[in-house]
PDB file of N, CA and C in Angstrom:
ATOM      1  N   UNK A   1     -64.309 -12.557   3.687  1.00  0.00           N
ATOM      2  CA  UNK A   1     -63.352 -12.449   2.621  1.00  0.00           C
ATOM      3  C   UNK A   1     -64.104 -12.089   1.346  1.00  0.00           C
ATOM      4  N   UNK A   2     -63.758 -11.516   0.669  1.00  0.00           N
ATOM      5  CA  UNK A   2     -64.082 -10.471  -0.657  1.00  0.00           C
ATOM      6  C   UNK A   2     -63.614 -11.714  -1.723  1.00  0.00           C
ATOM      7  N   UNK A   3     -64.764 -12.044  -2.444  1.00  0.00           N
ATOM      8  CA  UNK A   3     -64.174 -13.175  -4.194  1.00  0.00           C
ATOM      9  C   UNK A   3     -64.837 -12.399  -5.154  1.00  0.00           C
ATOM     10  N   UNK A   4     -64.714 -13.222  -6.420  1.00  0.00           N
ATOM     11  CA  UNK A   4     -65.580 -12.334  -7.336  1.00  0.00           C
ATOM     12  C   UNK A   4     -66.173 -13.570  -8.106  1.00  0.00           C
ATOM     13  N   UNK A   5     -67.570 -13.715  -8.128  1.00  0.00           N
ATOM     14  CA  UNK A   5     -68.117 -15.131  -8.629  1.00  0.00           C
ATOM     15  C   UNK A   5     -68.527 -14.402 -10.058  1.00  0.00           C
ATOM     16  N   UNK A   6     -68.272 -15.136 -11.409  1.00  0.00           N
ATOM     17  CA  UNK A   6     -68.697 -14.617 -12.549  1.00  0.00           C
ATOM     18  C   UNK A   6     -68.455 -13.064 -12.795  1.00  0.00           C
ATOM     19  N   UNK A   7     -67.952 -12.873 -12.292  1.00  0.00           N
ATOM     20  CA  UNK A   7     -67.700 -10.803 -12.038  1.00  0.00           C
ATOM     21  C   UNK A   7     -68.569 -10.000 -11.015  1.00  0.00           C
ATOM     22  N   UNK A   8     -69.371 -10.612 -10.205  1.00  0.00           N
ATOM     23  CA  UNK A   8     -69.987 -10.111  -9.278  1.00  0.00           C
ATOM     24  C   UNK A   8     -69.536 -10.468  -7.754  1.00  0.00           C
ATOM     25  N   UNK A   9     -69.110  -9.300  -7.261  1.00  0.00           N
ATOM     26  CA  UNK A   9     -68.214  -9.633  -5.585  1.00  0.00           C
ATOM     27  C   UNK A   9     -69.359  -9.975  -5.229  1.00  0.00           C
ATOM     28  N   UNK A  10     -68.552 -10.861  -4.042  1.00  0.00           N
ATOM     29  CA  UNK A  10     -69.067 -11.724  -2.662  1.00  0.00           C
ATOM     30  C   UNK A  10     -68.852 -11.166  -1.687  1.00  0.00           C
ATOM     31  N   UNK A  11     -68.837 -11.874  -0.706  1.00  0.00           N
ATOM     32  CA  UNK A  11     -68.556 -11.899   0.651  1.00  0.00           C
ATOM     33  C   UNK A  11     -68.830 -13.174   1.099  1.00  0.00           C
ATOM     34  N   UNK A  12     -67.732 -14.162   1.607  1.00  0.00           N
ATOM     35  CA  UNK A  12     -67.842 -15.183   2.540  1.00  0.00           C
ATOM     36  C   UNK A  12     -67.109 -15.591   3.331  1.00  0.00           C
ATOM     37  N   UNK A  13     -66.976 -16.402   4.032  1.00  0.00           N
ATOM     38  CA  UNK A  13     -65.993 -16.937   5.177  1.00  0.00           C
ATOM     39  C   UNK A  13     -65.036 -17.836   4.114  1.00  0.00           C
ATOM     40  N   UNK A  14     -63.794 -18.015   4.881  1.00  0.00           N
ATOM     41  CA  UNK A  14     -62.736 -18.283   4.071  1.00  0.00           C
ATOM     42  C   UNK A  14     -63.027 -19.845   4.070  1.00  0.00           C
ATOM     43  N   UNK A  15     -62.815 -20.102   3.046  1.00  0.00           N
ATOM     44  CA  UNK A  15     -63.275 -21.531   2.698  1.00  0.00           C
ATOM     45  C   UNK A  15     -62.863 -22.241   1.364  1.00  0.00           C
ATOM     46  N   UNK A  16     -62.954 -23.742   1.656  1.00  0.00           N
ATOM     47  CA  UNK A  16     -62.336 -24.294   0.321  1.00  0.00           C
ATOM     48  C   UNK A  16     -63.416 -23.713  -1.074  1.00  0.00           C
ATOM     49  N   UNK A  17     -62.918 -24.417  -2.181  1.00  0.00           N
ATOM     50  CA  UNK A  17     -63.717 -23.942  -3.335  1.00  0.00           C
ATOM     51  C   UNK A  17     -65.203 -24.595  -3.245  1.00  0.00           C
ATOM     52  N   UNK A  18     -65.203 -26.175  -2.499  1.00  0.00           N
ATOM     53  CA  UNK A  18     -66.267 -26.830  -2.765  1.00  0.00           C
ATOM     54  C   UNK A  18     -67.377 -25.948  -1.841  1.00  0.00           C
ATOM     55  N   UNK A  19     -67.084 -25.578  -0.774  1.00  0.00           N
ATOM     56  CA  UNK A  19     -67.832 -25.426   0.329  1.00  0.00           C
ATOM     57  C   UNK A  19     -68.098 -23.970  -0.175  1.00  0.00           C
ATOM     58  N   UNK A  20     -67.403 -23.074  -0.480  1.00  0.00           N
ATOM     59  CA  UNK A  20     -68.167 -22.007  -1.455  1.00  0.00           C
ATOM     60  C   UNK A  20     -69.424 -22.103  -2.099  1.00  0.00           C
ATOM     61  N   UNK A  21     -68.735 -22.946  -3.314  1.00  0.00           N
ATOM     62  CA  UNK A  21     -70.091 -23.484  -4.171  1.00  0.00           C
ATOM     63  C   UNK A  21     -71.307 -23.637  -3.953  1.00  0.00           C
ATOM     64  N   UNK A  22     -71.342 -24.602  -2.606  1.00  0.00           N
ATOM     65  CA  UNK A  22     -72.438 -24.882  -2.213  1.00  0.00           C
ATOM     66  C   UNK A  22     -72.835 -23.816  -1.627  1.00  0.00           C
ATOM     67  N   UNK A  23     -72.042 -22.980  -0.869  1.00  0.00           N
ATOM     68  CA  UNK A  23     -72.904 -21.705   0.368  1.00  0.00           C
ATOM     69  C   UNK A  23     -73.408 -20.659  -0.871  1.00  0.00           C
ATOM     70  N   UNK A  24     -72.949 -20.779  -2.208  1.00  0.00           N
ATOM     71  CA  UNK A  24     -73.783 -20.148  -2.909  1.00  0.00           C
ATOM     72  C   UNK A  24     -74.548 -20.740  -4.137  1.00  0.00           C
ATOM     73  N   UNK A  25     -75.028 -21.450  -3.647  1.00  0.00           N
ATOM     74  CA  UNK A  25     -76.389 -22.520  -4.591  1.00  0.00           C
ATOM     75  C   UNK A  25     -76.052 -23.182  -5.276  1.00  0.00           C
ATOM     76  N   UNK A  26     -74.520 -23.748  -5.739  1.00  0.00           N
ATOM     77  CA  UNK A  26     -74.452 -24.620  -6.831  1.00  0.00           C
ATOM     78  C   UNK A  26     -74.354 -25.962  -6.399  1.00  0.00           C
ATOM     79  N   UNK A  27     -74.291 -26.215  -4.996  1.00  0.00           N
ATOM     80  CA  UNK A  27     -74.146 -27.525  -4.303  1.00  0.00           C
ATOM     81  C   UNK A  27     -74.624 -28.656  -5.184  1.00  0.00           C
ATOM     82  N   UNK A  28     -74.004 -29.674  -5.617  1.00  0.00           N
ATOM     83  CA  UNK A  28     -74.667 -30.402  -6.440  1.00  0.00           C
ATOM     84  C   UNK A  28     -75.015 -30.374  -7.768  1.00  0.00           C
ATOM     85  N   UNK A  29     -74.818 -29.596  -8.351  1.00  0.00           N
ATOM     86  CA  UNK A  29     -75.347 -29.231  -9.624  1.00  0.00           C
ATOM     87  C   UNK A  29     -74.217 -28.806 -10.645  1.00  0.00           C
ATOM     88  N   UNK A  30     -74.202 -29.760 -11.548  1.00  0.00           N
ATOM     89  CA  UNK A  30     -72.800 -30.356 -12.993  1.00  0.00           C
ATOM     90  C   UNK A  30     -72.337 -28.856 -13.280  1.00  0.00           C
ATOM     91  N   UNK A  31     -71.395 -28.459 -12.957  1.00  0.00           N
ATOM     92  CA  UNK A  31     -70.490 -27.674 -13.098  1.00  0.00           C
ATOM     93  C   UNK A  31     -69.265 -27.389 -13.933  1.00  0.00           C
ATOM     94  N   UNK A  32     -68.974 -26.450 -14.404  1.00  0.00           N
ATOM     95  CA  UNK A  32     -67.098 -26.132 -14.497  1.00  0.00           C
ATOM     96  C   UNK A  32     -66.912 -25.383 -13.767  1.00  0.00           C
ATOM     97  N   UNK A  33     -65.315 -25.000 -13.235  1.00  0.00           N
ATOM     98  CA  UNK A  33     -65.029 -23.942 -12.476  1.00  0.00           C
ATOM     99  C   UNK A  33     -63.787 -23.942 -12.527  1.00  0.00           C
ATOM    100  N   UNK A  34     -63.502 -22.169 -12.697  1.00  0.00           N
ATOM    101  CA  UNK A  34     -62.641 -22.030 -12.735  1.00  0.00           C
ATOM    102  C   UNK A  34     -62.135 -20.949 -11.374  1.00  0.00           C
ATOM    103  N   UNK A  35     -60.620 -21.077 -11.049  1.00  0.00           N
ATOM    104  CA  UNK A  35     -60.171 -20.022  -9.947  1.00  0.00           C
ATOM    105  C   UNK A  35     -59.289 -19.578 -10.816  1.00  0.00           C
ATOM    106  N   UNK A  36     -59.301 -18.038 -10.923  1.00  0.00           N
ATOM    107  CA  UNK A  36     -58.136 -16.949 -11.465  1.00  0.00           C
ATOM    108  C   UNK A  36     -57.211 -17.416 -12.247  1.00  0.00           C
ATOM    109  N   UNK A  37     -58.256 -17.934 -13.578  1.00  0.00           N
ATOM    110  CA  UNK A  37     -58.287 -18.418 -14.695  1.00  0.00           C
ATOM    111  C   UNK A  37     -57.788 -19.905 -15.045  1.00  0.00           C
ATOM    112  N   UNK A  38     -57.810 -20.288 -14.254  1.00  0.00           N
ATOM    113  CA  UNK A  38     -57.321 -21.694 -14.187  1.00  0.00           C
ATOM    114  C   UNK A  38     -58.369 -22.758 -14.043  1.00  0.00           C
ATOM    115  N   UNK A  39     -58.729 -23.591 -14.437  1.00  0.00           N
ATOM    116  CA  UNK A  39     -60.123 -25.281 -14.564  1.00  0.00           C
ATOM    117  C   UNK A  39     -59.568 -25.472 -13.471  1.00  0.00           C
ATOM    118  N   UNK A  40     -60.425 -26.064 -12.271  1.00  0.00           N
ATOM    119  CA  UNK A  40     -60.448 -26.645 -11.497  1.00  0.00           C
ATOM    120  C   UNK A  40     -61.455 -28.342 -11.556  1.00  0.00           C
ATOM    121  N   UNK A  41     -60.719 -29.033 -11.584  1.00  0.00           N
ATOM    122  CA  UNK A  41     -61.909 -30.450 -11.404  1.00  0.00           C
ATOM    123  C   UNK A  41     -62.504 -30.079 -10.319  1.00  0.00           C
ATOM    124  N   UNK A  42     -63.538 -31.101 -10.651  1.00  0.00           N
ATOM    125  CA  UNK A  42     -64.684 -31.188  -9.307  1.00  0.00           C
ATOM    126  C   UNK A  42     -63.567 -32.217  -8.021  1.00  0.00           C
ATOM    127  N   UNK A  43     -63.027 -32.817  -8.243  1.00  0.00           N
ATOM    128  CA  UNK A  43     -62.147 -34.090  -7.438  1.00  0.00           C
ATOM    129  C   UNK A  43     -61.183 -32.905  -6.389  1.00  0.00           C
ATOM    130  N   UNK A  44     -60.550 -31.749  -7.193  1.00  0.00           N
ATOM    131  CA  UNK A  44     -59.887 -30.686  -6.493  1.00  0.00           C
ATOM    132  C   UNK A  44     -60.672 -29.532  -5.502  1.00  0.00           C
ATOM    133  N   UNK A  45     -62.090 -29.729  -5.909  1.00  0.00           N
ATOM    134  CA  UNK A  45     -62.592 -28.578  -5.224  1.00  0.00           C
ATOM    135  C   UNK A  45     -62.510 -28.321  -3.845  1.00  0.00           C
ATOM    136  N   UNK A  46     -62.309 -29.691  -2.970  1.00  0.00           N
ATOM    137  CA  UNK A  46     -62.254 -29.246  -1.405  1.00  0.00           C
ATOM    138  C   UNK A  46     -60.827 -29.369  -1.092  1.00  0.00           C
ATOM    139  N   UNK A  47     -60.090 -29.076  -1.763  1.00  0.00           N
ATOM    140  CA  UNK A  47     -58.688 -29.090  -1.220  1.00  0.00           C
ATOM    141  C   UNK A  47     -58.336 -27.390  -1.864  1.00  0.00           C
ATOM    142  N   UNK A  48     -58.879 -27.218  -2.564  1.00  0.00           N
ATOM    143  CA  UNK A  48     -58.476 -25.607  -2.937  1.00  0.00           C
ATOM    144  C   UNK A  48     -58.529 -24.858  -1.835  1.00  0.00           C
ATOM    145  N   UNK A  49     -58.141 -24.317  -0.904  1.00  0.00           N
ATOM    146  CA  UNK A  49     -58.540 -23.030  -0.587  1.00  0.00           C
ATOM    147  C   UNK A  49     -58.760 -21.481  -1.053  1.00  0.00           C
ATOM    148  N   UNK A  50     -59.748 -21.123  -1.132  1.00  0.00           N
ATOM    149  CA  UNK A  50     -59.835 -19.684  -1.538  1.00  0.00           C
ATOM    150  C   UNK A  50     -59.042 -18.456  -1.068  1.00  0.00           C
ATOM    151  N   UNK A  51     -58.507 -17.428  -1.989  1.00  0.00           N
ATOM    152  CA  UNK A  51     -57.729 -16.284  -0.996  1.00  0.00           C
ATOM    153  C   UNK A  51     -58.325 -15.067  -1.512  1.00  0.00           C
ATOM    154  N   UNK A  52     -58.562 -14.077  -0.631  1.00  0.00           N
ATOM    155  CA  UNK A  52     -58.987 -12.972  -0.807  1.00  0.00           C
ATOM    156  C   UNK A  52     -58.612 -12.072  -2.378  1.00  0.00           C
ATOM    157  N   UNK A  53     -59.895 -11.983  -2.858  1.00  0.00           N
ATOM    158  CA  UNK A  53     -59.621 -11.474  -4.557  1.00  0.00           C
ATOM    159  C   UNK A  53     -60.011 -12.029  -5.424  1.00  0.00           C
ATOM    160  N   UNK A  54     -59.969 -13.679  -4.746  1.00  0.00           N
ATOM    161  CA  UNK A  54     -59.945 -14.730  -5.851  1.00  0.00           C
ATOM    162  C   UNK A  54     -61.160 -14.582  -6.475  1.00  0.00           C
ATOM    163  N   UNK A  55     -60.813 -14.858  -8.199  1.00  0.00           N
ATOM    164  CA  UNK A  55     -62.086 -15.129  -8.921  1.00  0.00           C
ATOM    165  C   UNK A  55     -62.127 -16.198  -9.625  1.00  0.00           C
ATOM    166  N   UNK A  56     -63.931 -16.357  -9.349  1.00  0.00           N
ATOM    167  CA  UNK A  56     -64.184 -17.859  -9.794  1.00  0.00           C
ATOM    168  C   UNK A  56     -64.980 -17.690 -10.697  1.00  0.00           C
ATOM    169  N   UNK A  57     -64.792 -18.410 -11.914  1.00  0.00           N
ATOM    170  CA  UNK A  57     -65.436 -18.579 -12.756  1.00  0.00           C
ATOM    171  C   UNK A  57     -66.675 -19.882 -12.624  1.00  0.00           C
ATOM    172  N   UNK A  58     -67.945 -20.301 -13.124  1.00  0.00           N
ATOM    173  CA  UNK A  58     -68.736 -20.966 -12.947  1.00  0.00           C
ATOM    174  C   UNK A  58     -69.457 -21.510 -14.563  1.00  0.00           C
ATOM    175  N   UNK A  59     -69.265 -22.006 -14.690  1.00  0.00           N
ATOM    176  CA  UNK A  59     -70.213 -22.597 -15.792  1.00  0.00           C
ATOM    177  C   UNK A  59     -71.188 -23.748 -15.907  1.00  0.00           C
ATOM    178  N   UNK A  60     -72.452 -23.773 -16.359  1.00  0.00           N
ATOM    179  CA  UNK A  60     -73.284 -24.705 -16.153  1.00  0.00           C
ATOM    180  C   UNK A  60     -73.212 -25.488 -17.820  1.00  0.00           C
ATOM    181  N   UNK A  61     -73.723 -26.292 -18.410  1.00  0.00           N
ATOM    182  CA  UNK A  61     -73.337 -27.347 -19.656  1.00  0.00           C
ATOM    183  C   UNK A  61     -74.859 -26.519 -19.501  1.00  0.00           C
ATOM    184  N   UNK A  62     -74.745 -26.187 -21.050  1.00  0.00           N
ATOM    185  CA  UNK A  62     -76.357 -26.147 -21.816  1.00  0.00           C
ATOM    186  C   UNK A  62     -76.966 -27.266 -22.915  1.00  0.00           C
ATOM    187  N   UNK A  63     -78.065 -27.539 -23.009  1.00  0.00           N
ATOM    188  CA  UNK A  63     -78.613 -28.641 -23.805  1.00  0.00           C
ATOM    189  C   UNK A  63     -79.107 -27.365 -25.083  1.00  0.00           C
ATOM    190  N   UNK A  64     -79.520 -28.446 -25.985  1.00  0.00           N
ATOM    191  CA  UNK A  64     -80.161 -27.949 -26.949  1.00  0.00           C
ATOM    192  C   UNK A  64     -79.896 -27.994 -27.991  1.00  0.00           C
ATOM    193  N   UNK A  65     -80.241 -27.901 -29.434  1.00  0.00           N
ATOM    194  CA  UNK A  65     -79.396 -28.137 -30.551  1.00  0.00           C
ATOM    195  C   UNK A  65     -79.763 -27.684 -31.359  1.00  0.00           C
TER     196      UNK A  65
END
């Protein structure tokens, strides 16, 4: 199935949002995310399923001041 992570297509097996994440390196690691413009909590991520097109937005929290 065809997504678009940050604006760059994928390719993966159809899968919830969490299990995405992880098959592409963010497993674990403090997140936002969004699906086709919408926040997703972390509590929702394995009940989402993904559908062909879908885009996910990703954001990591930056430090610094």
């Amino acid at each position: 199935m065809r997504i678009f992570v940050n604006g760059d297509q994928r390719e993966i097996e159809p899968e919830s949002l969490a299990v995405a994440l992880s098959a592409l390196g963010y497993g674990g690691k403090k997140i936002a995310t969004a699906v086709n413009g919408r926040f997703v909590a972390a509590a929702a991520r394995p009940a989402l399923k993904l559908a062909e097109g879908d885009k996910i937005e990703v954001v990591a929290p930056m430090q610094g001041g």
